[in-house]
C-alpha atoms as a PDB file:
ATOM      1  CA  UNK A   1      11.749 -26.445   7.615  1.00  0.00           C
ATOM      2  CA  UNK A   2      12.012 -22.984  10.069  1.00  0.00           C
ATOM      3  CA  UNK A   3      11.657 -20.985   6.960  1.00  0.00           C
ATOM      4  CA  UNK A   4       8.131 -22.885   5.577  1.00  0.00           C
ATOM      5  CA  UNK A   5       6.428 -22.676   8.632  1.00  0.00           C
ATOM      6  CA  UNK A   6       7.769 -19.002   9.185  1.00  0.00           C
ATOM      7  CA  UNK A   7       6.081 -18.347   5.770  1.00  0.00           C
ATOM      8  CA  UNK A   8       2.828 -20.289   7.043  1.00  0.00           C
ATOM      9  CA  UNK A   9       2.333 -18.657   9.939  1.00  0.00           C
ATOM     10  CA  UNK A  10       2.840 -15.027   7.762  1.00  0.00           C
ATOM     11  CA  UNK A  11       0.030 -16.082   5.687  1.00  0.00           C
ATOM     12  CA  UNK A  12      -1.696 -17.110   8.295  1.00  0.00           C
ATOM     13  CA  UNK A  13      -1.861 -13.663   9.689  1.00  0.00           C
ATOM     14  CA  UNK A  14      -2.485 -11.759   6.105  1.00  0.00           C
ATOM     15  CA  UNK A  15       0.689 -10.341   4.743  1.00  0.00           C
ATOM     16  CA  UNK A  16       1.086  -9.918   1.323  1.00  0.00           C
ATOM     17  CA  UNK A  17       2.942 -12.346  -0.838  1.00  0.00           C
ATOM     18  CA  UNK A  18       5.142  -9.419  -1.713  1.00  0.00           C
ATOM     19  CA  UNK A  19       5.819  -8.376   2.021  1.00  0.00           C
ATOM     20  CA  UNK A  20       6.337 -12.591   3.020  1.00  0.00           C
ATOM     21  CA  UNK A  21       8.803 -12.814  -0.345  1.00  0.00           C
ATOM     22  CA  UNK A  22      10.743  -9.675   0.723  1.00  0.00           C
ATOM     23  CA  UNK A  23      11.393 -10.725   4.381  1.00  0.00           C
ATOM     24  CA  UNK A  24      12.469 -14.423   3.005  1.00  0.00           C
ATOM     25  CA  UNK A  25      15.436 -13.364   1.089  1.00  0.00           C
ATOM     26  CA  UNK A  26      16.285 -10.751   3.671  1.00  0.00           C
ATOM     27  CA  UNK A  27      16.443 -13.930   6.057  1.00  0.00           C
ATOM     28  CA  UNK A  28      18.509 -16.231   3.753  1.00  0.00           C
ATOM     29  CA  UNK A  29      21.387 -13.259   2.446  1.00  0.00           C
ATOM     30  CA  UNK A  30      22.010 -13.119   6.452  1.00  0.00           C
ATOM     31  CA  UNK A  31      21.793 -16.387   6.179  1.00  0.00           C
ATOM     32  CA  UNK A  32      23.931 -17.590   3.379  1.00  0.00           C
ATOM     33  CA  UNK A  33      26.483 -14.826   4.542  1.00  0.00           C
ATOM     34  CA  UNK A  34      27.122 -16.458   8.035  1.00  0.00           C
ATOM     35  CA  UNK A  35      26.898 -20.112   7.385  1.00  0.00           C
ATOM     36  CA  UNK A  36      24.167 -20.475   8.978  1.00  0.00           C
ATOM     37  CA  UNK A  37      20.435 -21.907   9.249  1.00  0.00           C
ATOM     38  CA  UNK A  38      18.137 -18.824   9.384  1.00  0.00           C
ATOM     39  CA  UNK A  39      17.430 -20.273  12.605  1.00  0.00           C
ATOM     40  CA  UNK A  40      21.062 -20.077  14.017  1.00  0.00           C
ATOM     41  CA  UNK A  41      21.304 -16.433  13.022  1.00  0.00           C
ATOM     42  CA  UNK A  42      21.861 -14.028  16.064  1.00  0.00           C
ATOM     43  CA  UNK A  43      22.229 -10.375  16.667  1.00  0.00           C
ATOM     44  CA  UNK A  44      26.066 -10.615  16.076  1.00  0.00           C
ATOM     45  CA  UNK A  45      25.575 -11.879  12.711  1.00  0.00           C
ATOM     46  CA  UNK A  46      23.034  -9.290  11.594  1.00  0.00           C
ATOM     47  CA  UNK A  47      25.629  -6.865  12.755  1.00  0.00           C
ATOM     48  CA  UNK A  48      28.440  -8.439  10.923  1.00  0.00           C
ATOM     49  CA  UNK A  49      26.402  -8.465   7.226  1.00  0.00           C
ATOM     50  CA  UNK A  50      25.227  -4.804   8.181  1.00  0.00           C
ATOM     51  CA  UNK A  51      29.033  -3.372   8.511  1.00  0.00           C
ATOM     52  CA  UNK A  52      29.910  -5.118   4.778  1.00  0.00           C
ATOM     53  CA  UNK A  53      27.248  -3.912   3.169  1.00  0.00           C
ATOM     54  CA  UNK A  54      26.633  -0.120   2.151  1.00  0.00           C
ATOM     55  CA  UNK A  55      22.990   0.071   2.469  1.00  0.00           C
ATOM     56  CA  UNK A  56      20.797   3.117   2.112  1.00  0.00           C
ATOM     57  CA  UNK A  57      18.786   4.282   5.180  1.00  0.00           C
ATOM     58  CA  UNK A  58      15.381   2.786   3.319  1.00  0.00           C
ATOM     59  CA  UNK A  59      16.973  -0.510   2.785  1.00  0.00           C
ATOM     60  CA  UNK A  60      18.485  -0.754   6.712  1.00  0.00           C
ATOM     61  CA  UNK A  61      15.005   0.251   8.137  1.00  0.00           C
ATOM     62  CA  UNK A  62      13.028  -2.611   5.912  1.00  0.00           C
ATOM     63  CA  UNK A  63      15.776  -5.215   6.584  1.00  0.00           C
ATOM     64  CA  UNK A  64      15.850  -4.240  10.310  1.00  0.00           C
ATOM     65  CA  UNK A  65      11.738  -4.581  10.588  1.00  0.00           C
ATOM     66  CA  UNK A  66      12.874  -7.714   8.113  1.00  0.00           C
ATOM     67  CA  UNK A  67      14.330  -8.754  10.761  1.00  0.00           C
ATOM     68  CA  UNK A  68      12.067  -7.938  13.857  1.00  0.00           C
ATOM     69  CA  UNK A  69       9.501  -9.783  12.524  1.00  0.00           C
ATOM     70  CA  UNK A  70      11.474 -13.138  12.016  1.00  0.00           C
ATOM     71  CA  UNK A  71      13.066 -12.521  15.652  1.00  0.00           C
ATOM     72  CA  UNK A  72       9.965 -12.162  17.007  1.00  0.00           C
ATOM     73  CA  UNK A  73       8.343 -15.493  15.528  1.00  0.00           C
ATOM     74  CA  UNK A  74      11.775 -17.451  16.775  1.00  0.00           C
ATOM     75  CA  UNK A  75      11.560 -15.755  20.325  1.00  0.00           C
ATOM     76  CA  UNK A  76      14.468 -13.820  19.624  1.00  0.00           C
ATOM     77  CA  UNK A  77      15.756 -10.139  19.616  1.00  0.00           C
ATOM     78  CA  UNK A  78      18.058 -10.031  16.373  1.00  0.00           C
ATOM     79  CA  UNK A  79      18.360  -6.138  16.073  1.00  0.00           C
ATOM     80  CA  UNK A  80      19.112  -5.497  19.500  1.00  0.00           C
ATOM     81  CA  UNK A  81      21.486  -2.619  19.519  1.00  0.00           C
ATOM     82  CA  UNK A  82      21.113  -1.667  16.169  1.00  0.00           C
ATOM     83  CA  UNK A  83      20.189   2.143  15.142  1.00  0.00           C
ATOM     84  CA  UNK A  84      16.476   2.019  12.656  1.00  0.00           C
ATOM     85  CA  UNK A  85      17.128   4.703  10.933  1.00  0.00           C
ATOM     86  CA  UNK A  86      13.578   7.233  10.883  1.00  0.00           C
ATOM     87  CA  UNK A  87      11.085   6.326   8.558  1.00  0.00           C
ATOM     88  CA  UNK A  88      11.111   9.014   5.232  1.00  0.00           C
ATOM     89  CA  UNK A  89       8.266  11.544   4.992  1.00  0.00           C
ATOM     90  CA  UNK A  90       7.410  10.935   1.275  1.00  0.00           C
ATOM     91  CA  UNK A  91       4.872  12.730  -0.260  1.00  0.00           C
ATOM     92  CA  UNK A  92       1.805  11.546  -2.360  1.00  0.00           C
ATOM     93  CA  UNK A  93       1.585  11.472  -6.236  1.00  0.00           C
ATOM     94  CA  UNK A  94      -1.451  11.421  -6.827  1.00  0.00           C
ATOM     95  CA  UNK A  95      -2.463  10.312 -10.606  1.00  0.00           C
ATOM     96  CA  UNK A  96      -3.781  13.689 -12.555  1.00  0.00           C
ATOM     97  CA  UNK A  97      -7.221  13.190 -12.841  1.00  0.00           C
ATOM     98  CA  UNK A  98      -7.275  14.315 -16.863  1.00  0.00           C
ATOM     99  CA  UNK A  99      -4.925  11.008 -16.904  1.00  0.00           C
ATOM    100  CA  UNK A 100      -7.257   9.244 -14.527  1.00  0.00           C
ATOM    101  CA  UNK A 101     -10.568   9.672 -17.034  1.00  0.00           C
ATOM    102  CA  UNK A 102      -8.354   8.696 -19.968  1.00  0.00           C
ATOM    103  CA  UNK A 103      -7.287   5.294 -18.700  1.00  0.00           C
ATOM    104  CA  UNK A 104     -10.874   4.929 -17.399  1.00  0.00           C
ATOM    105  CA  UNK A 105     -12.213   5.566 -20.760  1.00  0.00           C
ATOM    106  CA  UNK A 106      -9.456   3.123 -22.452  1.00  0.00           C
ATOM    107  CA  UNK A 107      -9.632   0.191 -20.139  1.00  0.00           C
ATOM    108  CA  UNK A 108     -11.665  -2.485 -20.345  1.00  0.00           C
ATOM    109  CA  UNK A 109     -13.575  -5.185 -17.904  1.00  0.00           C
ATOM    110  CA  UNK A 110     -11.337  -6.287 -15.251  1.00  0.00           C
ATOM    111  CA  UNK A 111      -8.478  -3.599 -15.653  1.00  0.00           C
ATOM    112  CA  UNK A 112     -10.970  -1.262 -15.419  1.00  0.00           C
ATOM    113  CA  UNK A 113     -12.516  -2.817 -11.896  1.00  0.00           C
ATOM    114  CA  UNK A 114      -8.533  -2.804 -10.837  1.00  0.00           C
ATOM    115  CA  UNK A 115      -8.311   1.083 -11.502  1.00  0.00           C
ATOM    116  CA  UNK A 116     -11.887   2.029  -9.901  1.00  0.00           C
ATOM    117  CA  UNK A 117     -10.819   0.215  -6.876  1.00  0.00           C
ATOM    118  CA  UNK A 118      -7.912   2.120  -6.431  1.00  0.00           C
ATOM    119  CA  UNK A 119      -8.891   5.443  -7.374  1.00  0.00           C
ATOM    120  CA  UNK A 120     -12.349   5.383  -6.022  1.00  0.00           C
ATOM    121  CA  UNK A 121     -11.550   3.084  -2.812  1.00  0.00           C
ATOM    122  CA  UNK A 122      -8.659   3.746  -2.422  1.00  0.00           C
ATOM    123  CA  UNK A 123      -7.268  -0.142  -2.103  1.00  0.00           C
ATOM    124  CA  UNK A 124      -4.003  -1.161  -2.752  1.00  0.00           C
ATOM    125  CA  UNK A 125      -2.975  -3.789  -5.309  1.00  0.00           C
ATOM    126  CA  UNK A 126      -2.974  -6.621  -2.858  1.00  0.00           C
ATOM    127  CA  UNK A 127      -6.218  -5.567  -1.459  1.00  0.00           C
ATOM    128  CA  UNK A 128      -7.640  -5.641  -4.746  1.00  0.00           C
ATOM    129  CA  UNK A 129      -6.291  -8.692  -5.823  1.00  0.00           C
ATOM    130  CA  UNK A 130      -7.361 -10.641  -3.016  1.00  0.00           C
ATOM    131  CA  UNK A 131     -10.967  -8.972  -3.230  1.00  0.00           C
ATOM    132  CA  UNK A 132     -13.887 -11.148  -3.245  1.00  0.00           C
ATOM    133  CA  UNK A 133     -18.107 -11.263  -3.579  1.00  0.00           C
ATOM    134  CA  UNK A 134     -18.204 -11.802   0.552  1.00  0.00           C
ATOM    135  CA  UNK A 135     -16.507  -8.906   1.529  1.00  0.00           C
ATOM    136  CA  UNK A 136     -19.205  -6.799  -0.065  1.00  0.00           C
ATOM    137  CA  UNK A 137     -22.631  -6.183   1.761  1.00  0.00           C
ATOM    138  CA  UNK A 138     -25.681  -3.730   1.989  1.00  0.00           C
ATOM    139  CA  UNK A 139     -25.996  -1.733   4.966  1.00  0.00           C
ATOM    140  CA  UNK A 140     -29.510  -1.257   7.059  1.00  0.00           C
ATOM    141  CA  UNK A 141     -29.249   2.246   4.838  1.00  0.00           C
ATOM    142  CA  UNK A 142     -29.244   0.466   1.555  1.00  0.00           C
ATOM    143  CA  UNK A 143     -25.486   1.700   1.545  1.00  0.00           C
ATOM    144  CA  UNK A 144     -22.596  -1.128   0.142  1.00  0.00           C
ATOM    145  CA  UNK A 145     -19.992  -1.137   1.982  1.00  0.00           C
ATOM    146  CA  UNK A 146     -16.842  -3.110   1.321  1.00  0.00           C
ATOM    147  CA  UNK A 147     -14.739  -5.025   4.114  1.00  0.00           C
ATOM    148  CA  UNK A 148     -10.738  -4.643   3.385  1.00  0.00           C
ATOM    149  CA  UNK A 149      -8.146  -6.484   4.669  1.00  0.00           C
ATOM    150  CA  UNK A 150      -5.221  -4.669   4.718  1.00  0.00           C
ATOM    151  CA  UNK A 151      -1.588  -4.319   5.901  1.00  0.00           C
ATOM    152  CA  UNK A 152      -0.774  -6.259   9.046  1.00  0.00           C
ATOM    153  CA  UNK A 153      -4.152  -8.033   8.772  1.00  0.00           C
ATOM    154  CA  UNK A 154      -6.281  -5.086   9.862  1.00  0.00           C
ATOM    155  CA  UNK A 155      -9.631  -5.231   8.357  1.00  0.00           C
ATOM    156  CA  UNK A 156     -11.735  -2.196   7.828  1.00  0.00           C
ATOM    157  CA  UNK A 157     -14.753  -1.413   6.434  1.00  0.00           C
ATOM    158  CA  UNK A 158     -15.169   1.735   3.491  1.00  0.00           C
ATOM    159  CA  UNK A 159     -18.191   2.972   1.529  1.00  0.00           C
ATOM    160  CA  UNK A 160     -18.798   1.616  -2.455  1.00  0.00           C
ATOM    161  CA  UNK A 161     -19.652   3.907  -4.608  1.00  0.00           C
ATOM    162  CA  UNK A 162     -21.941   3.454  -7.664  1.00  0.00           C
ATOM    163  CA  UNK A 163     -19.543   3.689 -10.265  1.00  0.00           C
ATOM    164  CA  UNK A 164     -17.165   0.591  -8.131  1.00  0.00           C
ATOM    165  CA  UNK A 165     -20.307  -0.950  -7.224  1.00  0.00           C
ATOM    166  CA  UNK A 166     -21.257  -1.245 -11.256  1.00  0.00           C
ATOM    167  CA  UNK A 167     -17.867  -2.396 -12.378  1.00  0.00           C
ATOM    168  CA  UNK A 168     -18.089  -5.687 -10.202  1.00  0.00           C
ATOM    169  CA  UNK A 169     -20.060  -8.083 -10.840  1.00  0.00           C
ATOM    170  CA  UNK A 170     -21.499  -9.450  -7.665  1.00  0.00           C
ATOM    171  CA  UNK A 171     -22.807 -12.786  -8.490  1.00  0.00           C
ATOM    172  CA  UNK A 172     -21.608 -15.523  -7.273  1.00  0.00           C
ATOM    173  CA  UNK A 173     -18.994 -16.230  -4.601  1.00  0.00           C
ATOM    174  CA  UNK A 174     -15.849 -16.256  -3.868  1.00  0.00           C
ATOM    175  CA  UNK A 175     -12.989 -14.054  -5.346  1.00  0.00           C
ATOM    176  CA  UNK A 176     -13.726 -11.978  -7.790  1.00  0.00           C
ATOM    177  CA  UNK A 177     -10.584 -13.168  -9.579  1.00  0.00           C
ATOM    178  CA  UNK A 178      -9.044 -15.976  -8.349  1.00  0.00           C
ATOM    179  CA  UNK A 179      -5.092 -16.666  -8.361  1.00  0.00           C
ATOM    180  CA  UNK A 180      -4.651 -13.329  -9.547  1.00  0.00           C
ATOM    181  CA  UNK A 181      -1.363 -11.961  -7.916  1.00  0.00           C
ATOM    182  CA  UNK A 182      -0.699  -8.108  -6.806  1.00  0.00           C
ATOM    183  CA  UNK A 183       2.259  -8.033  -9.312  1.00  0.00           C
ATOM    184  CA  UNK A 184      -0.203  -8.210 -12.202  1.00  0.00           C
ATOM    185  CA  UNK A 185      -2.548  -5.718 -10.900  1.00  0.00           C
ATOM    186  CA  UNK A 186       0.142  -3.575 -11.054  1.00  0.00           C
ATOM    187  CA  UNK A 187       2.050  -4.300 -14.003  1.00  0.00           C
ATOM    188  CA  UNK A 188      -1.452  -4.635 -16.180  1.00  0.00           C
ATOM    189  CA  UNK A 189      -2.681  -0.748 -15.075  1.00  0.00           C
ATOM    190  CA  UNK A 190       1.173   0.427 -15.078  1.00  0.00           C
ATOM    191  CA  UNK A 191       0.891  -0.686 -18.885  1.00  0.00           C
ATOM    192  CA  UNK A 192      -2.104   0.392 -19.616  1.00  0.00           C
ATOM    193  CA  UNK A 193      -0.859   4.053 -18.596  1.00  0.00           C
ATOM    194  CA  UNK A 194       1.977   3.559 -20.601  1.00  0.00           C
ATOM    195  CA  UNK A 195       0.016   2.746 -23.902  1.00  0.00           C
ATOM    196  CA  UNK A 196      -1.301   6.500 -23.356  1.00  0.00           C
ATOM    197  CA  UNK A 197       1.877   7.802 -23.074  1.00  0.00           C
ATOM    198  CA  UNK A 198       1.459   8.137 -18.818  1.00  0.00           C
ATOM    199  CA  UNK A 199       4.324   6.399 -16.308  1.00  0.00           C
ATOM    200  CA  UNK A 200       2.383   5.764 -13.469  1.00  0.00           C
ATOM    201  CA  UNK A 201       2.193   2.934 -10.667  1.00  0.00           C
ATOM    202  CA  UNK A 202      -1.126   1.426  -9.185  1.00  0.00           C
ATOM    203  CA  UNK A 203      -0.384   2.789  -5.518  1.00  0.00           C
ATOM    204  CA  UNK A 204      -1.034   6.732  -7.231  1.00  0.00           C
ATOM    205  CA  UNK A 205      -5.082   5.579  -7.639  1.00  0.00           C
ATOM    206  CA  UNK A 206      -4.646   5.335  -3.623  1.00  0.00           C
ATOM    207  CA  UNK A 207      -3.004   8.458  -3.717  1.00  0.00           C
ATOM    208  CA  UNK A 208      -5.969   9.956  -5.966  1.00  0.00           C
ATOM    209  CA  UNK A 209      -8.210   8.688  -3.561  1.00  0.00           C
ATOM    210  CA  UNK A 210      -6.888  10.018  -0.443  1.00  0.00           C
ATOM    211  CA  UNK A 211      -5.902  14.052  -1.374  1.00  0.00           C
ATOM    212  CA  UNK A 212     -10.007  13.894  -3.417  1.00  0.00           C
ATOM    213  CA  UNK A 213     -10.814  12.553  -0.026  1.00  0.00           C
ATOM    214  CA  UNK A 214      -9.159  15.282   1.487  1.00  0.00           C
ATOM    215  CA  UNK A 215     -10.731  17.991  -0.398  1.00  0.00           C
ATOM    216  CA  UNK A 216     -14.236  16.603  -0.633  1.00  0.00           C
ATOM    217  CA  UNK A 217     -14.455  16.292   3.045  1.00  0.00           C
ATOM    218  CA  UNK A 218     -14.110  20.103   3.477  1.00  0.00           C
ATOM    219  CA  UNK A 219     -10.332  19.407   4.002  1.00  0.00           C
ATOM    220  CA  UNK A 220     -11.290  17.186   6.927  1.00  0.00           C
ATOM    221  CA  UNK A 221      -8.210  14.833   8.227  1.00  0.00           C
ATOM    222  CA  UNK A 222      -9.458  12.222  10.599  1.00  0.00           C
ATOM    223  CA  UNK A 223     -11.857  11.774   8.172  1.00  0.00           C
ATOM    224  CA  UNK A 224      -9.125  11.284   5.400  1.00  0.00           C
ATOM    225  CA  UNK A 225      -7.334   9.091   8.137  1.00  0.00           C
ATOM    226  CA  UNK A 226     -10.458   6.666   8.821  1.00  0.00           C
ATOM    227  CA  UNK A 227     -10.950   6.312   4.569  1.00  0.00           C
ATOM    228  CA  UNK A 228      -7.395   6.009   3.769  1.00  0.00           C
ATOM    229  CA  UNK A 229      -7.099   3.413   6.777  1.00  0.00           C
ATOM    230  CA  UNK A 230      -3.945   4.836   8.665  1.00  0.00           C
ATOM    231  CA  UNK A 231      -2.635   4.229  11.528  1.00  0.00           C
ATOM    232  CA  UNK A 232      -0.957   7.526  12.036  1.00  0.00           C
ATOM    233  CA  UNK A 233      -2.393  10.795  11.351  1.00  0.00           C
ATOM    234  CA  UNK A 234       1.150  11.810  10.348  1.00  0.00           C
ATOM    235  CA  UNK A 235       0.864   9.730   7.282  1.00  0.00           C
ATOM    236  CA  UNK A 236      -2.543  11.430   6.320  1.00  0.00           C
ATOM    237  CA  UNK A 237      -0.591  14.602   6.796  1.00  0.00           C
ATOM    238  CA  UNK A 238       0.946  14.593   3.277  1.00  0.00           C
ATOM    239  CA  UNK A 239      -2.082  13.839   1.597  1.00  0.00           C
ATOM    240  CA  UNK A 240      -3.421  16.879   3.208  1.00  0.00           C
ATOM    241  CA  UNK A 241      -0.225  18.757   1.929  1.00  0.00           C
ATOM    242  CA  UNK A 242      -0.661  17.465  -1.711  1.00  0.00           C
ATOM    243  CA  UNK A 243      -4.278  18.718  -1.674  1.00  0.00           C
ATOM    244  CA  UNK A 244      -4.570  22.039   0.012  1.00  0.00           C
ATOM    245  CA  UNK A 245      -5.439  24.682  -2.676  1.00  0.00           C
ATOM    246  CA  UNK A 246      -5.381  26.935  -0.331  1.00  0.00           C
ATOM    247  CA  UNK A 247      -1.311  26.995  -0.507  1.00  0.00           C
ATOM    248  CA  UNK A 248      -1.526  28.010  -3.589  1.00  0.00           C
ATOM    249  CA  UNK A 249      -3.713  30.795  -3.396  1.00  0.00           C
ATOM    250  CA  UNK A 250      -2.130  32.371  -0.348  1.00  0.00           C
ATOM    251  CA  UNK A 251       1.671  32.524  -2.096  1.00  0.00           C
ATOM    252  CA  UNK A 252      -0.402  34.376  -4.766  1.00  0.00           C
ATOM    253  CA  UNK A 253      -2.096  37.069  -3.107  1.00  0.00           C
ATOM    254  CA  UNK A 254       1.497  37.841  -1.386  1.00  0.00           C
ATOM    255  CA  UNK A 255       2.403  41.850  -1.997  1.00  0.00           C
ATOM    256  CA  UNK A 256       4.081  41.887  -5.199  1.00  0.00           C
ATOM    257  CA  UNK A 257       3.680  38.394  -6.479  1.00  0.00           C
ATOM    258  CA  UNK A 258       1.752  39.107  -9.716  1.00  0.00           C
ATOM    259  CA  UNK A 259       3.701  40.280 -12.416  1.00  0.00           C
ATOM    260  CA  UNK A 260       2.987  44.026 -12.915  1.00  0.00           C
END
């Protein structure tokens, strides 16, 4: 079946379960709505489910790179002609870090592991998930240093700190826990900050990580960039927004912006 070996070949090539499940129903809706096989479907018809359905400008860009990517695996262009709209800037929420040493202090074992990883790291939830005892080693320096795979397959390789290194336990091989999915990473910390009264998602420990980054650096950006692992400096932009001080102290020391 087109779709299975579609599938395949995204594992193959290291994108999440989340990202592989996303562009799979994106593929079957067009699908389903034209009659079709998902490998019949053609620009026309993408066009055709596009002008019934009212979709925001978030949901056109993912289904259109949705679509790119199956296009490009069938030797196809199916968004030819077809306006992406521009990506949004968004803008990082980092978790507070009074809320960050509470949920340290109240998780336990793994969960705990889970939110080092993320706040200290700076992984993601599918990075973390899929973590395991070979993709940490010692450096000539006696430095550990932790190999990531990350989005689109691009491995990288970030600094361990002691109080990661300590939560892991490094014997043995193989994942550190196996069949565990990114949906429960998630879910498990999301409810863990709940308990304490805290609505948070996992993906604000990466945002921790990248504006303490930021400001522990000196306020340094391609540094930020290389530790974050982004492609674009524009995206390490808004951590550098979230965590200039500076801002802050300018507005105040405006004429007249104390209260008399």
């Amino acid at each position: 079946m087109v779709i299975e070996r579609y599938v395949a070949t995204q594992r193959a090539d290291g994108y999440a379960a989340n990202t592989i499940r996303a562009r799979v129903n994106c593929i079957k809706a067009i699908a389903k709505y034209s009659g079709l096989m998902p490998e019949e479907i053609r620009t026309e018809h993408v066009q055709s489910y596009f002008a019934t359905r009212a979709l925001t400008s978030w949901t056109r860009r993912t289904y259109l790179n949705h679509l790119s990517s199956f296009g490009k695996w069938l030797g196809s262009n199916l968004i030819a002609g077809l306006r992406k709209p521009p990506a949004p800037r968004s803008t990082p929420n980092p978790i507070a870090e009074r809320d960050l040493k509470e949920l340290l202090r109240t998780t336990r074992s793994d969960h705990r592991a889970w939110v080092l990883l993320g706040a200290f790291c700076g992984l993601r939830a599918h990075e973390t998930a899929k973590l395991a005892a070979e993709d940490l080693h010692d450096s000539n320096d006696g430095q550990t240093l932790l190999r990531v795979v990350g989005k689109g397959g691009r491995t990288d390789v970030v600094p361990v700190p002691p109080v990661v290194l300590a939560a892991l336990n490094r014997k043995g091989s193989g994942q550190f826990w196996p069949d565990l999915r990114p949906e429960k990473v998630s879910r498990s910390i999301s409810r863990a900050a709940a308990a304490m009264g805290v609505k948070m998602r996992y993906h604000q420990l990466r945002h921790r990580f990248g504006t303490a980054v930021y400001r522990a650096s000196g306020q340094d950006l391609l540094l930020t960039q290389r530790l974050m692992r982004h492609a674009s400096p524009a995206t390490t932009a808004g951590y550098a927004a979230v965590a200039d001080d500076r801002c802050q102290e300018v507005v105040q020391a405006l004429p007249g912006a104390l209260v008399p």
